[in-house]
N, C-alpha and C. Protein backbone atom coordinates (compact mmCIF):
# COMPACT_ATOMS: atom_id res chain seq x y z
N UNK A 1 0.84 -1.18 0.00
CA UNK A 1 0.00 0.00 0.00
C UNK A 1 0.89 1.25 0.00
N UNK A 2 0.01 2.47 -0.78
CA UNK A 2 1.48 3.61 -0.81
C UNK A 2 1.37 4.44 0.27
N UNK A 3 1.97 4.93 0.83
CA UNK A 3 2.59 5.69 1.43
C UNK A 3 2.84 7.34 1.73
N UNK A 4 2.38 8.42 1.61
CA UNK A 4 2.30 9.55 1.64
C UNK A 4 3.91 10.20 2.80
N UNK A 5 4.74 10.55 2.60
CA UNK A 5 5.78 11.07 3.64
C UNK A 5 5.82 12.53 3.33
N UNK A 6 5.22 13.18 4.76
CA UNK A 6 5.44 14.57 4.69
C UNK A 6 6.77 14.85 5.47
N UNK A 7 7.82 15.82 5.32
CA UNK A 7 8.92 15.80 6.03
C UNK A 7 9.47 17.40 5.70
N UNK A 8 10.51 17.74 6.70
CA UNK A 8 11.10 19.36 6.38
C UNK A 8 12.02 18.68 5.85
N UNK A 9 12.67 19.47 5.13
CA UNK A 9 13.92 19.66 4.44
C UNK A 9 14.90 20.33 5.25
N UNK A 10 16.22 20.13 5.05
CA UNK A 10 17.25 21.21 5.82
C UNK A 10 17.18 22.29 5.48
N UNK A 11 16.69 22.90 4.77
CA UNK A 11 16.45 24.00 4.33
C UNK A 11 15.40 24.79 4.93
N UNK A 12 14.49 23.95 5.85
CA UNK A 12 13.47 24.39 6.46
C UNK A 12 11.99 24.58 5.39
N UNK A 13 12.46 24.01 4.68
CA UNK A 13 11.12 23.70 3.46
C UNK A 13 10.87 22.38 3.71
N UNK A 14 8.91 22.13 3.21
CA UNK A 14 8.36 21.18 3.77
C UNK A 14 8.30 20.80 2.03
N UNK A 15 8.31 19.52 1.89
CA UNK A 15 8.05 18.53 0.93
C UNK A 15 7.32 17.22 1.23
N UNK A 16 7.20 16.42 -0.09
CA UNK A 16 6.24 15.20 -0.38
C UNK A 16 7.00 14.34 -1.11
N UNK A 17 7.00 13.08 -0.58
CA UNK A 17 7.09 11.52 -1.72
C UNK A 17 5.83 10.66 -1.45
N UNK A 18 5.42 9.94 -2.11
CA UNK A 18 4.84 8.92 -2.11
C UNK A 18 5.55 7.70 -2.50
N UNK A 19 5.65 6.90 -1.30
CA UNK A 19 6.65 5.86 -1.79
C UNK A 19 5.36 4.31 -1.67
N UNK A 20 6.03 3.54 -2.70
CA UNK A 20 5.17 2.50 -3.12
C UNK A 20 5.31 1.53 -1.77
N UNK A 21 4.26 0.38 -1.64
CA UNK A 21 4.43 -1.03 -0.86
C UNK A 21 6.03 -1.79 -0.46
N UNK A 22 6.75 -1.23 -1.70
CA UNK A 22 8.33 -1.69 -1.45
C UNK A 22 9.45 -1.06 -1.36
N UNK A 23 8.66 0.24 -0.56
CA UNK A 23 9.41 1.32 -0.25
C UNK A 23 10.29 2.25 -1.79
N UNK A 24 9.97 2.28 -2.86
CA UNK A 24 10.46 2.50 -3.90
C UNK A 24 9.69 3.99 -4.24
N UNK A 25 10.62 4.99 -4.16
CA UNK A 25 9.72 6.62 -4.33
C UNK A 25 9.20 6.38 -6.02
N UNK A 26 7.39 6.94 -5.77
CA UNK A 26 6.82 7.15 -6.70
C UNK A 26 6.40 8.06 -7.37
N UNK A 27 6.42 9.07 -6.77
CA UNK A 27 6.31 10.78 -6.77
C UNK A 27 6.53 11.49 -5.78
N UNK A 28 7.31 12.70 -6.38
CA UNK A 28 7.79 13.66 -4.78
C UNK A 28 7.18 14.93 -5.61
N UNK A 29 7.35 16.17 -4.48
CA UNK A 29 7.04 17.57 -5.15
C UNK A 29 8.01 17.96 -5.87
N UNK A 30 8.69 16.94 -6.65
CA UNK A 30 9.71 17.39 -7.55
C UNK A 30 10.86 18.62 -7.18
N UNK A 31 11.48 18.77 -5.42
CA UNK A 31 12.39 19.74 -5.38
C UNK A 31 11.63 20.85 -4.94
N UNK A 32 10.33 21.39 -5.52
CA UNK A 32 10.06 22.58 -5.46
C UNK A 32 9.93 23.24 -3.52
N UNK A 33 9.56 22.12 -2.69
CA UNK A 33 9.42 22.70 -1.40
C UNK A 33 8.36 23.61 -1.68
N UNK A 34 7.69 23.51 -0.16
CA UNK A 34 6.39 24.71 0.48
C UNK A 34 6.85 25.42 1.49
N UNK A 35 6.51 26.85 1.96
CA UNK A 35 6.46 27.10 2.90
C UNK A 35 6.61 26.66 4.62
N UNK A 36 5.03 26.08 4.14
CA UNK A 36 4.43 25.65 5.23
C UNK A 36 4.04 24.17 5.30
N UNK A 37 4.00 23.92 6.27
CA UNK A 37 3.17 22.33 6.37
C UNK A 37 2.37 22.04 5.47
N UNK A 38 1.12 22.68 5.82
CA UNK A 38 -0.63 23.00 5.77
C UNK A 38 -0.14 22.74 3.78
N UNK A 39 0.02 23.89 3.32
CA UNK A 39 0.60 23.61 1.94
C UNK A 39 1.09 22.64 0.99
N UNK A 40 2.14 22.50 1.47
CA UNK A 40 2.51 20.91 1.02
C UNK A 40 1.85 19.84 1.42
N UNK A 41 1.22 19.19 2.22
CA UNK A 41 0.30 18.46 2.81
C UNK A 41 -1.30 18.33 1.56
N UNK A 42 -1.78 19.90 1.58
CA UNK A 42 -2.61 20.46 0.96
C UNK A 42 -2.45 19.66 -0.24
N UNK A 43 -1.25 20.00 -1.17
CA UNK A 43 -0.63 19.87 -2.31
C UNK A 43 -1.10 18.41 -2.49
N UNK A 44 0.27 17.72 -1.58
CA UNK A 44 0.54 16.30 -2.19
C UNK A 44 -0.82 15.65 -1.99
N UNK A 45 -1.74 15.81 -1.21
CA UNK A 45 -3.04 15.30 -1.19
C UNK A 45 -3.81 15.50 -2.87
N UNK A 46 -3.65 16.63 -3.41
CA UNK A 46 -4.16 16.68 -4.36
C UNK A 46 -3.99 16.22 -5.39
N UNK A 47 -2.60 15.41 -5.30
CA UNK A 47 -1.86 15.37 -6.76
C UNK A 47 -2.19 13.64 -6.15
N UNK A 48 -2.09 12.95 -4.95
CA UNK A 48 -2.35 12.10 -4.80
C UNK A 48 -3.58 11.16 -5.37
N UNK A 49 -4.34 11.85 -4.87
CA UNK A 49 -6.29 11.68 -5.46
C UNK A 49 -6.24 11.75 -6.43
N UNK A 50 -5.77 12.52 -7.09
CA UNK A 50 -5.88 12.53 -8.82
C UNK A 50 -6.38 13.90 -9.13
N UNK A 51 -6.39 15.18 -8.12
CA UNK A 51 -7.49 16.46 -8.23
C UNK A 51 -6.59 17.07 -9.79
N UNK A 52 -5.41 16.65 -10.13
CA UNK A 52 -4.72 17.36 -11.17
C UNK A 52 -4.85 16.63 -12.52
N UNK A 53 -5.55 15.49 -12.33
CA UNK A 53 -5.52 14.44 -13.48
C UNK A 53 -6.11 14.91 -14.66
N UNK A 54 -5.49 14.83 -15.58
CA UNK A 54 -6.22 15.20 -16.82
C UNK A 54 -7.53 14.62 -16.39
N UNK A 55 -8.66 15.54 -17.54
CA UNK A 55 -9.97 14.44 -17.76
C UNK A 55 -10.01 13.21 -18.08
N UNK A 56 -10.46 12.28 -18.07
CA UNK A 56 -10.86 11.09 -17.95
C UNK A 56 -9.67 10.17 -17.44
N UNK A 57 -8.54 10.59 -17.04
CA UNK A 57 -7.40 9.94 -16.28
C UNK A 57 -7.78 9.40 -14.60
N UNK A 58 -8.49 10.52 -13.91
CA UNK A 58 -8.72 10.40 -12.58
C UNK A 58 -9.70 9.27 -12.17
């Protein structure tokens, strides 16, 4: 089952992976970092669900 990891960065920026059942990263926020928690959290939830999916992809 996948996995959602919210975590700070040393940088003090918050990011996202989703890592698969065998621990193997499946998508991250690609580098970009958030602010805030709430944000990135916000984010990777969305891209998770599919809220960004092309039409008929989701």
């Amino acid at each position: 089952m996948p996995e959602l990891d919210i975590y700070q960065r040393t940088d003090h920026r918050w990011a996202w992976r989703l890592r698969a059942g065998n621990g193997e990263i499946i998508a991250t926020d690609g580098g970009q970092g958030y602010e805030n928690e709430a944000d990135c959290r916000r984010t990777a939830t969305a891209v998770v669900t599919g809220l960004y999916a092309p039409k008929g992809l989701a």
